[in-house]
Each structure stands twice: as C-alpha cells, then as structure tokens.
PDB file of N, CA and C in Angstrom:
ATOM      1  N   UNK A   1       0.813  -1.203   0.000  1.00  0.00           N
ATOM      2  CA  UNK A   1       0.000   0.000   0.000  1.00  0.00           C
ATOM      3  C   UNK A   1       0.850   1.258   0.000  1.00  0.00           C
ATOM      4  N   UNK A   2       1.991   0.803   0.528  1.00  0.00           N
ATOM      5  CA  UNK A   2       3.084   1.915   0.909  1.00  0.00           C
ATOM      6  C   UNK A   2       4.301   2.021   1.082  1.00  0.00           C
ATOM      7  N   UNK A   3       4.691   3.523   1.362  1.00  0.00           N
ATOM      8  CA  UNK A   3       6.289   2.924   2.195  1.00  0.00           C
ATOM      9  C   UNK A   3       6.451   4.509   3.744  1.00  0.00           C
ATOM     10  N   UNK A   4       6.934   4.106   4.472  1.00  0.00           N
ATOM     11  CA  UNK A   4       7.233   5.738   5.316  1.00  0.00           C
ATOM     12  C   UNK A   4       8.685   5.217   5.484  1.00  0.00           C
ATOM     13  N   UNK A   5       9.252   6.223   5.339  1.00  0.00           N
ATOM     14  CA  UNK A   5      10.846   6.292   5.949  1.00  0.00           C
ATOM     15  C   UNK A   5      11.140   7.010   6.912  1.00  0.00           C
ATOM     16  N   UNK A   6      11.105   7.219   8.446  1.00  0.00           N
ATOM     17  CA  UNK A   6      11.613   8.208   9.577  1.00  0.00           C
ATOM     18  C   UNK A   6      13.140   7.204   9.981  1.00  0.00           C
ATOM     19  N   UNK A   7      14.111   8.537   9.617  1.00  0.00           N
ATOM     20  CA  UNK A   7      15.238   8.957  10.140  1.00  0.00           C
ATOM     21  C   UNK A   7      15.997   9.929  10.335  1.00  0.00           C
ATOM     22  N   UNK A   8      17.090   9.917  10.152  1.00  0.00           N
ATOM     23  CA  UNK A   8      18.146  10.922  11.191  1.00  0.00           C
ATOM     24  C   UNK A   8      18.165  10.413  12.392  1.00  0.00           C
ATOM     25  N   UNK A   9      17.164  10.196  13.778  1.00  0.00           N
ATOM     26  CA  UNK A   9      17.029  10.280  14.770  1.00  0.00           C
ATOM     27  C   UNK A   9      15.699   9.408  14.832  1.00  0.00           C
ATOM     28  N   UNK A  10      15.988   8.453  14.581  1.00  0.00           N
ATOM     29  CA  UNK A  10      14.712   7.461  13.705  1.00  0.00           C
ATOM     30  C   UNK A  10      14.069   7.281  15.340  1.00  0.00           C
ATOM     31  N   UNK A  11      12.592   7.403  14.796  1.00  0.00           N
ATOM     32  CA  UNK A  11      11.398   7.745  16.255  1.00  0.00           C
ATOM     33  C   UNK A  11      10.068   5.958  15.756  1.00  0.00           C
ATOM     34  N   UNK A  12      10.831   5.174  16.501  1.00  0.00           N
ATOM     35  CA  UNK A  12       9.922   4.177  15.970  1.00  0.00           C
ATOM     36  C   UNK A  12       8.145   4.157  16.165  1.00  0.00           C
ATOM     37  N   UNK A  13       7.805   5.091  17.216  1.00  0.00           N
ATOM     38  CA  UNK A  13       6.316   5.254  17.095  1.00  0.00           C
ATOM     39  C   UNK A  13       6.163   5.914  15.992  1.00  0.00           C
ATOM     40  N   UNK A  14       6.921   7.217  15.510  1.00  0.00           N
ATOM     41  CA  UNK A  14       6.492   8.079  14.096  1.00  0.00           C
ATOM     42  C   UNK A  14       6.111   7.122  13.139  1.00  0.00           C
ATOM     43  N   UNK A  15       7.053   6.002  12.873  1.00  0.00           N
ATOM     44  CA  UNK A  15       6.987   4.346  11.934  1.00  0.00           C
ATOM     45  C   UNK A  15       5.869   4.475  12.079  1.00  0.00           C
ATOM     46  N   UNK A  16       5.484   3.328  13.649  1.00  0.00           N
ATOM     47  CA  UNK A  16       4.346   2.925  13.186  1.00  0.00           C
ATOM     48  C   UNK A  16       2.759   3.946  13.327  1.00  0.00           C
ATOM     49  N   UNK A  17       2.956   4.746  13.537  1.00  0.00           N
ATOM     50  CA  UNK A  17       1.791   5.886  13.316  1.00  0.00           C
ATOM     51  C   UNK A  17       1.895   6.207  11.622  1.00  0.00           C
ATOM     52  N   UNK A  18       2.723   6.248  11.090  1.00  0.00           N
ATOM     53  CA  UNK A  18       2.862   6.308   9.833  1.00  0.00           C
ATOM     54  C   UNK A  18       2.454   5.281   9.050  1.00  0.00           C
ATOM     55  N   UNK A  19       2.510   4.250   9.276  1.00  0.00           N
ATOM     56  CA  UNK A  19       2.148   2.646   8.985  1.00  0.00           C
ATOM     57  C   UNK A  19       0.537   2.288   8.702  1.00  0.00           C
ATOM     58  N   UNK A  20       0.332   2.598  10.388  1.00  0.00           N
ATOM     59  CA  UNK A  20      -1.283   2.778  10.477  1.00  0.00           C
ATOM     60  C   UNK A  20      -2.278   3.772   9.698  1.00  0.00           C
ATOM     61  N   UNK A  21      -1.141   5.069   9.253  1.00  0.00           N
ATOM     62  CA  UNK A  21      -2.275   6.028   8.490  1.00  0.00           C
ATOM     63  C   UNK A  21      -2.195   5.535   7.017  1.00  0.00           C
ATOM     64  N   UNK A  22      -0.848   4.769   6.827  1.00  0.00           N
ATOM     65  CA  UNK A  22      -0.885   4.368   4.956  1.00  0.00           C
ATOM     66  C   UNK A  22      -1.890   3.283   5.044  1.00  0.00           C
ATOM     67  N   UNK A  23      -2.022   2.175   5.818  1.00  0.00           N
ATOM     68  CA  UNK A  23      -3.180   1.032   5.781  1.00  0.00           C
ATOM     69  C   UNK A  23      -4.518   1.758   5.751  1.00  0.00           C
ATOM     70  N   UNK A  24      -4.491   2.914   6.268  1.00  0.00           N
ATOM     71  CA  UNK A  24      -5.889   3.249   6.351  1.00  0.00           C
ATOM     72  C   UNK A  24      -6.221   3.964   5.171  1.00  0.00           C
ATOM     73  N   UNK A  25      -4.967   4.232   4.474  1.00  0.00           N
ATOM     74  CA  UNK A  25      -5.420   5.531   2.678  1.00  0.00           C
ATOM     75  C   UNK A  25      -5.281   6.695   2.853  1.00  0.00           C
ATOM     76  N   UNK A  26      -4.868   7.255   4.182  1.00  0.00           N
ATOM     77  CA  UNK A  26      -4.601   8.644   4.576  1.00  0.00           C
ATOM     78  C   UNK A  26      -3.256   8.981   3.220  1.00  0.00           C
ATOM     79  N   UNK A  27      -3.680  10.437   3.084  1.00  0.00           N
ATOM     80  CA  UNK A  27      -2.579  10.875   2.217  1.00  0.00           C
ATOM     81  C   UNK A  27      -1.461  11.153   2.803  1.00  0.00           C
ATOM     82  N   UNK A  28      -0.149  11.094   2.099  1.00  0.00           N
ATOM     83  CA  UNK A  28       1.088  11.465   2.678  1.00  0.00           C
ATOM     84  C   UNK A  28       0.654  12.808   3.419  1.00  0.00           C
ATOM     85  N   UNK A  29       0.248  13.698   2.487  1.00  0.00           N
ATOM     86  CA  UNK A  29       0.641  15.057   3.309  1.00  0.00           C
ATOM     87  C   UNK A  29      -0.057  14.596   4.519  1.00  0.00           C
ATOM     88  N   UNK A  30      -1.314  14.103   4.859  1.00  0.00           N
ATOM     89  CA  UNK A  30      -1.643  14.248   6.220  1.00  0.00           C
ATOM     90  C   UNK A  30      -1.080  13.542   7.405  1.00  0.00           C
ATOM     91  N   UNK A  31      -0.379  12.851   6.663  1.00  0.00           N
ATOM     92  CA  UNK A  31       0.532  11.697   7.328  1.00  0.00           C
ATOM     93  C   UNK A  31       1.361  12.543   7.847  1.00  0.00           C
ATOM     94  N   UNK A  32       2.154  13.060   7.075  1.00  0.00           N
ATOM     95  CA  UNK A  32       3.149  13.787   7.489  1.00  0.00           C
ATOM     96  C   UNK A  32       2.948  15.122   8.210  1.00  0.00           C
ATOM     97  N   UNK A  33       1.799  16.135   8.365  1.00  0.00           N
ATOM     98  CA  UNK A  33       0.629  16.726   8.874  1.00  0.00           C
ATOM     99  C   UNK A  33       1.321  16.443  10.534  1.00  0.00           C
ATOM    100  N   UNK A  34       0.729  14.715  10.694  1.00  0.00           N
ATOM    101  CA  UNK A  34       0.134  14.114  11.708  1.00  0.00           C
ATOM    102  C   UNK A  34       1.435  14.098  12.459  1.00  0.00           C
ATOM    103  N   UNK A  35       2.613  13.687  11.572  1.00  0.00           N
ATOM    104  CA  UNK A  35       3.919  12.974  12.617  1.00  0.00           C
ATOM    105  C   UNK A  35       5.008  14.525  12.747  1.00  0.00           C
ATOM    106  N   UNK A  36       4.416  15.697  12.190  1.00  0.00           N
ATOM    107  CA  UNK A  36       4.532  16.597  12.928  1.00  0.00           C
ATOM    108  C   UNK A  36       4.229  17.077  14.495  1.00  0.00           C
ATOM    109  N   UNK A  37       3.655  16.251  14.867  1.00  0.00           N
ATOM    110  CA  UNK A  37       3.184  16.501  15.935  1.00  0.00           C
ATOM    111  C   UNK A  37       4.367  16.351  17.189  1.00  0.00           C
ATOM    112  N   UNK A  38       4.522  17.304  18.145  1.00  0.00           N
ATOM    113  CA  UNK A  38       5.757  17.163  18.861  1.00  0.00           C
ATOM    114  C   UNK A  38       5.998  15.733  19.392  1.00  0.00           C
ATOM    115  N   UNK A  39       4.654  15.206  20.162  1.00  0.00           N
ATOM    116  CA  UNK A  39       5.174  13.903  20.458  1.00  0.00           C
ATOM    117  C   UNK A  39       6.409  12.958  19.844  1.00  0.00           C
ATOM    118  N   UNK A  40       6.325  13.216  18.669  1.00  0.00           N
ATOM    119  CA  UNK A  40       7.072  12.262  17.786  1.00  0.00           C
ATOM    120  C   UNK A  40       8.709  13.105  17.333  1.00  0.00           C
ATOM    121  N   UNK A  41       9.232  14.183  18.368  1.00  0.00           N
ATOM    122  CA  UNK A  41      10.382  15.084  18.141  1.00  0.00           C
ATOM    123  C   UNK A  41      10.477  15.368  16.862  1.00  0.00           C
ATOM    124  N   UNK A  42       9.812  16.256  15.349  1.00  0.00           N
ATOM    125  CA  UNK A  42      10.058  16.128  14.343  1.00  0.00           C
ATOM    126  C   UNK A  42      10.922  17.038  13.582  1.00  0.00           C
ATOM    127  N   UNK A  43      11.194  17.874  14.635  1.00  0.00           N
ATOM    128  CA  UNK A  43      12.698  18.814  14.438  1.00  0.00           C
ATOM    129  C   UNK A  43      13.884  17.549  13.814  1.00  0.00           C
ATOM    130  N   UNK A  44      13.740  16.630  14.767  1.00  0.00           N
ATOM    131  CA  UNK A  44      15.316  15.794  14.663  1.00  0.00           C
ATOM    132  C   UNK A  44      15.109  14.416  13.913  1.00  0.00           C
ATOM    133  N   UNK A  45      13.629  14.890  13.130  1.00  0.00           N
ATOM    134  CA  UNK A  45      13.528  13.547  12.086  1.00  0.00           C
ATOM    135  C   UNK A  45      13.338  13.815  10.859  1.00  0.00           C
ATOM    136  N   UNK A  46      13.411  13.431   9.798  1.00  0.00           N
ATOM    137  CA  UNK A  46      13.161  13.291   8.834  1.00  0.00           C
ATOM    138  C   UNK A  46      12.351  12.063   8.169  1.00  0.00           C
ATOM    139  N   UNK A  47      10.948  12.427   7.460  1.00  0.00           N
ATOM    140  CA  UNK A  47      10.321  11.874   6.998  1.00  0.00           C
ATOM    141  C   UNK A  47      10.327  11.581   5.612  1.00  0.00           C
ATOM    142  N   UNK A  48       9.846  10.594   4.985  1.00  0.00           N
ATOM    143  CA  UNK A  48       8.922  10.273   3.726  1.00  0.00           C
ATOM    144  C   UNK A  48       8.210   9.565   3.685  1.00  0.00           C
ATOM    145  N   UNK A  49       7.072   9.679   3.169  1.00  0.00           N
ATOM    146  CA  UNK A  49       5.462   9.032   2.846  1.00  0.00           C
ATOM    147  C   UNK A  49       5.634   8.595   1.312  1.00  0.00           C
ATOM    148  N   UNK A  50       5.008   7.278   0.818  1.00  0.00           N
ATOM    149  CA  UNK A  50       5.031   7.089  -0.684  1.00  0.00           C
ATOM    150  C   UNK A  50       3.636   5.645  -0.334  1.00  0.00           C
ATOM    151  N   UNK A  51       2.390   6.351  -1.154  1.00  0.00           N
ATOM    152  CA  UNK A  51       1.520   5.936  -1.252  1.00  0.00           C
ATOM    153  C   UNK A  51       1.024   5.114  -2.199  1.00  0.00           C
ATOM    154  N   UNK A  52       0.361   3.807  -2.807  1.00  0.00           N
ATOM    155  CA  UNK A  52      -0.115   3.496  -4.054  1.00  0.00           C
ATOM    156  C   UNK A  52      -1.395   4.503  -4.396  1.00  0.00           C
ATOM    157  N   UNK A  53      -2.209   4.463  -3.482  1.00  0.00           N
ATOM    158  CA  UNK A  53      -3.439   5.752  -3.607  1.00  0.00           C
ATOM    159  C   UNK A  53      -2.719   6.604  -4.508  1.00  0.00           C
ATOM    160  N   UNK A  54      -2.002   7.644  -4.039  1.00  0.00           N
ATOM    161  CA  UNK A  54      -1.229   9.349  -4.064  1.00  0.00           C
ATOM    162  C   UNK A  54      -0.490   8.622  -4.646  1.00  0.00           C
ATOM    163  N   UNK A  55       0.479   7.990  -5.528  1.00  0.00           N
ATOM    164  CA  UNK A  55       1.349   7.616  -6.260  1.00  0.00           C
ATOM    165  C   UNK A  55       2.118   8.974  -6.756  1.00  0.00           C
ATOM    166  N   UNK A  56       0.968   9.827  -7.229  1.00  0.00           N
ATOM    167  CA  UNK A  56       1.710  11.171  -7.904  1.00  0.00           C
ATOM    168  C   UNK A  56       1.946  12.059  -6.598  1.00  0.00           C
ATOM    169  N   UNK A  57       1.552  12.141  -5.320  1.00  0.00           N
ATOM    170  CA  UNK A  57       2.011  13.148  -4.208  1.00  0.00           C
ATOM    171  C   UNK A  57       2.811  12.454  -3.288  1.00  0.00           C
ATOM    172  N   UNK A  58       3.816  11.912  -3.198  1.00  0.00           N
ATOM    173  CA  UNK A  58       5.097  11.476  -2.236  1.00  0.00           C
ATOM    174  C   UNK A  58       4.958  12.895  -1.600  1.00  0.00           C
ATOM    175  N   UNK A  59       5.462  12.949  -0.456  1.00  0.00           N
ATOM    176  CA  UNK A  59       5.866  13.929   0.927  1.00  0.00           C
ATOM    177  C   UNK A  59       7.075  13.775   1.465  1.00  0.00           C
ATOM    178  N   UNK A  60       7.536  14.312   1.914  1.00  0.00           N
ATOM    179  CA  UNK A  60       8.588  14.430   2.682  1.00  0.00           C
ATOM    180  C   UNK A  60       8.579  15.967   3.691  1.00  0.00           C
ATOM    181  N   UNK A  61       9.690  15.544   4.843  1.00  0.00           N
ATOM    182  CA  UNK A  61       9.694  16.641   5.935  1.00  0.00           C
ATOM    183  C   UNK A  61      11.006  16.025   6.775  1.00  0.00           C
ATOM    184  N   UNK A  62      11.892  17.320   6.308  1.00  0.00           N
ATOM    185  CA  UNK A  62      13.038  17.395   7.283  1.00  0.00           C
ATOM    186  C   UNK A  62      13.189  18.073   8.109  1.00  0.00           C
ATOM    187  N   UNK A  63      13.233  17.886   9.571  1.00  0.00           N
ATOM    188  CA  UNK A  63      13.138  18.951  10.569  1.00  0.00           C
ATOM    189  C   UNK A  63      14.550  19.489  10.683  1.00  0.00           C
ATOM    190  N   UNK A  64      14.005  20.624  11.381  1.00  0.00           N
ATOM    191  CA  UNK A  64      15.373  21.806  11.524  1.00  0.00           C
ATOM    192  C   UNK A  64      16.817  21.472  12.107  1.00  0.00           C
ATOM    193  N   UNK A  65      16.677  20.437  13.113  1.00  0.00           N
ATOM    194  CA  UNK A  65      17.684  19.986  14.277  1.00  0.00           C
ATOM    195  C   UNK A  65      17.918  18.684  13.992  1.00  0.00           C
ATOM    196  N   UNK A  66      17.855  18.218  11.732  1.00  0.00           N
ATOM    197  CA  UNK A  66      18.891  17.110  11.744  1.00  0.00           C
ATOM    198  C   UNK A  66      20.164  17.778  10.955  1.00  0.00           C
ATOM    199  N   UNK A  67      21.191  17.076  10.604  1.00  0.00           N
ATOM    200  CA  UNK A  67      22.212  17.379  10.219  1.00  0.00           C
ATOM    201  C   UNK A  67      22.148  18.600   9.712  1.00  0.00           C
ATOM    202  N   UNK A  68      23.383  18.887   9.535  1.00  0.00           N
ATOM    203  CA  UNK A  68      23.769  20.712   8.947  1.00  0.00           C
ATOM    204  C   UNK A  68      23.334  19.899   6.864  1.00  0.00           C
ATOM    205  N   UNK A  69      24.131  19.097   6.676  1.00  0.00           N
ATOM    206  CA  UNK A  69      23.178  18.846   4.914  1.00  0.00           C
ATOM    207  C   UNK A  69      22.113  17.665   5.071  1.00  0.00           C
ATOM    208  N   UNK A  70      21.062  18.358   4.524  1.00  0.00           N
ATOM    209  CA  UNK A  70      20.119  17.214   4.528  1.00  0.00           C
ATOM    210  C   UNK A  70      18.859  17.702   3.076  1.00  0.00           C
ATOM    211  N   UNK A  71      18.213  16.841   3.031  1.00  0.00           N
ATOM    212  CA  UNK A  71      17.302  17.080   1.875  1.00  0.00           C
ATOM    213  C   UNK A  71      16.556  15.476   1.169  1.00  0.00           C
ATOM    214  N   UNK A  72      15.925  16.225   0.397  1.00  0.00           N
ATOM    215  CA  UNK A  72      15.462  15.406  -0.852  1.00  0.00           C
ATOM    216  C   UNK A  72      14.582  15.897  -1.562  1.00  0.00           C
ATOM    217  N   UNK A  73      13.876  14.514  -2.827  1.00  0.00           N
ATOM    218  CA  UNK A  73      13.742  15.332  -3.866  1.00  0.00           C
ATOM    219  C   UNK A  73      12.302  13.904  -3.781  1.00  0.00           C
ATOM    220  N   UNK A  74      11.240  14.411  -4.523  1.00  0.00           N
ATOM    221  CA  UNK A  74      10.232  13.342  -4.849  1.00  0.00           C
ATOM    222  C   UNK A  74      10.068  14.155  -6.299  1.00  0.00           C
ATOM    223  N   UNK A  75       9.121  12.491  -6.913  1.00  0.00           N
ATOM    224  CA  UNK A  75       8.433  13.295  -8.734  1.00  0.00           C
ATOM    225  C   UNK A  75       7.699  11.366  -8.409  1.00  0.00           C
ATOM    226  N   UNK A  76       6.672  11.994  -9.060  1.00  0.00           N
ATOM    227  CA  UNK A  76       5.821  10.602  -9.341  1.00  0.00           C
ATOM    228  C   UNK A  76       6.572   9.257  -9.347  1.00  0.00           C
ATOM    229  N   UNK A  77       5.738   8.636  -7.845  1.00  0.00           N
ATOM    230  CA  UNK A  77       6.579   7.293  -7.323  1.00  0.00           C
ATOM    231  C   UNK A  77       7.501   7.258  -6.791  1.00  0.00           C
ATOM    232  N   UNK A  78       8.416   8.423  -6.535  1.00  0.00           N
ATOM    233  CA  UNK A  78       9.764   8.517  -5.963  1.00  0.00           C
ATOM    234  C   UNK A  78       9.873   9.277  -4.947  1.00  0.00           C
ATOM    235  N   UNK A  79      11.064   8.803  -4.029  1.00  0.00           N
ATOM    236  CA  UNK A  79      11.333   9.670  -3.014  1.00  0.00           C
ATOM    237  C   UNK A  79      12.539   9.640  -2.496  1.00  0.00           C
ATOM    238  N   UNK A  80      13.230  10.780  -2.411  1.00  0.00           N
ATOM    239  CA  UNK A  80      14.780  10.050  -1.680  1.00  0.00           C
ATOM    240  C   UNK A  80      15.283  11.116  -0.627  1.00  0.00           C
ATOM    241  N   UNK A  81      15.709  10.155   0.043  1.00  0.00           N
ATOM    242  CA  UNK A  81      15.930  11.612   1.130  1.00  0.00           C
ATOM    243  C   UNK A  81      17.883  11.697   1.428  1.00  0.00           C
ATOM    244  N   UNK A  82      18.181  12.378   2.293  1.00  0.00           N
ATOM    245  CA  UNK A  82      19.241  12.321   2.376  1.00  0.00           C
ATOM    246  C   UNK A  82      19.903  12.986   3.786  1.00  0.00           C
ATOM    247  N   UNK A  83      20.758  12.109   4.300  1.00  0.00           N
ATOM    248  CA  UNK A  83      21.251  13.480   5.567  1.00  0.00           C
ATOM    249  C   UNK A  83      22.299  13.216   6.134  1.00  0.00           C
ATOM    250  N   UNK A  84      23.554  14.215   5.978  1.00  0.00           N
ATOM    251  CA  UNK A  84      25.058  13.742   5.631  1.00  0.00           C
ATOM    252  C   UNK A  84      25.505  14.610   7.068  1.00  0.00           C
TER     253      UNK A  84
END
C-alpha cells in the first residue's frame, strides 16, 4: 500500500503511526501533517510518505535539528531523502 521512511534520529512510534495512516489511505501530506506533531520530536527527524493511492504526491519533511546537509527530492513514485 506503501512505504514511510523516519530517520536521522529514527522515532519508531512516528513508523508505526505512519504505517497505520498508509493502511488506512490517509494521504502522505496528512501523514506527514500528523507525525509533525511534537510527540514524535520532528525537528530531529526526517520523513517520507510514498503511497499506491497518491502515487503522484510522495511527501517528505526534514526537521530543523537534523544534520547541517540534509534534503530530498520526490516526482511521481519517488522519493529520496538524504542526511550527511
């Protein structure tokens, strides 16, 4: 149905809260919306969402307090993140 990637400072509830919203068809963005939420520290994580639903809207979210280079890039089906 999916894929989520949380790292940098990988937060295994963000996983599976992320997990549970792709089984359910939630869109990335709200996914990612959701694991904004402080509980889940998202300054020091970095996300990606990749949906079969949303195929064409992959998400991503790098918070402020991971590495000094970090990033990525999505386009239909893809997602890559990065953090050096």
């Amino acid at each position: 149905m999916g894929a989520i990637v949380v790292q940098a400072m990988s937060n295994n509830q963000a996983g599976e809260k992320g997990v549970q919203m792709i089984l359910a068809e939630t869109s990335p963005e709200q996914i990612i919306q959701a694991l904004r939420d402080s509980i889940f520290d998202p300054e020091r994580q970095q996300y990606a969402v990749i949906t079969f639903k949303y195929i064409n809207e992959p998400k991503i979210y790098t918070g402020s307090l991971t590495k000094a280079f970090n990033g990525g890039l999505t386009d239909y089906g893809v997602s890559v993140q990065e953090i050096c």
